[in-house]
Protein backbone atom coordinates (compact mmCIF):
# COMPACT_ATOMS: atom_id res chain seq x y z
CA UNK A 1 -2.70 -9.65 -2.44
CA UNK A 2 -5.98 -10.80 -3.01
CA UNK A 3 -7.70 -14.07 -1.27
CA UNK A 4 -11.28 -14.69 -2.66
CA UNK A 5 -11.28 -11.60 -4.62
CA UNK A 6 -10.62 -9.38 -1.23
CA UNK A 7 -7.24 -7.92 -0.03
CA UNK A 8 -6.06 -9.52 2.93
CA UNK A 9 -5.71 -7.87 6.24
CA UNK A 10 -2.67 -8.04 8.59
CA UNK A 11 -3.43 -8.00 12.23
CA UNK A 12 -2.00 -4.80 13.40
CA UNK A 13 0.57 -6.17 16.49
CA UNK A 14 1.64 -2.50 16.97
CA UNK A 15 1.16 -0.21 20.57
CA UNK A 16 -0.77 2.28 18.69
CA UNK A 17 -4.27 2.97 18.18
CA UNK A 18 -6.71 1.23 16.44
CA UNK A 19 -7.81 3.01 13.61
CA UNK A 20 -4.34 1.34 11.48
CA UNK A 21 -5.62 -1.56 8.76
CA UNK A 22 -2.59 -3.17 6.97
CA UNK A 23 -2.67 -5.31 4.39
CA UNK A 24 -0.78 -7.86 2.44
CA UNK A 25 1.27 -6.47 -0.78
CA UNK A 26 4.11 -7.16 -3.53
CA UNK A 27 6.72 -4.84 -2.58
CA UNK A 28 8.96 -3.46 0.33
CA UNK A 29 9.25 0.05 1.76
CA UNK A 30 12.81 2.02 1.92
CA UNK A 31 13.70 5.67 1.92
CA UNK A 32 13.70 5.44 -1.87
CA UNK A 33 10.26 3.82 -2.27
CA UNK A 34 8.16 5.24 -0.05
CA UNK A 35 4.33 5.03 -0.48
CA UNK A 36 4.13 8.40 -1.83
CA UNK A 37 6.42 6.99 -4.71
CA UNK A 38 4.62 3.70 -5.12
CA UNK A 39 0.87 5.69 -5.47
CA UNK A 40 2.55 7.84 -7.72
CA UNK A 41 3.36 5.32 -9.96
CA UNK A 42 0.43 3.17 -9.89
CA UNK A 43 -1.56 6.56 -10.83
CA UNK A 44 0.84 6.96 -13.45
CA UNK A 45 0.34 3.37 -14.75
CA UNK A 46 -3.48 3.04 -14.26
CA UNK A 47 -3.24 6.03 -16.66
CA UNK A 48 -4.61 8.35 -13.98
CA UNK A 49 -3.45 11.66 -13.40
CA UNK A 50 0.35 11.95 -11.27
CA UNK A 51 2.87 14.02 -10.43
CA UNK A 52 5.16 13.89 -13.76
């Protein structure tokens, strides 16, 4: 999601490091739709090349 023209950054709450950005998005994550799946189909609908 876009505010001003610039994605929007989540603070990272997490007990890791802090190297992680996260950002807002439309969409949800599940073993089906992972983010492997959702580049995949963006590249496929930017017309870039993707995995078939």
């Amino acid at each position: 999601m876009l505010q001003n023209g610039h994605a929007i950054p989540i603070a990272n709450t997490a007990n890791n490091n802090n190297n992680n950005v996260f950002y807002e998005a439309n969409g949800s994550y599940s073993p089906l739709t992972t983010c492997n799946g959702w580049t995949n189909r963006n590249l496929k609908n930017s017309g870039l090349p993707a995995v078939v």
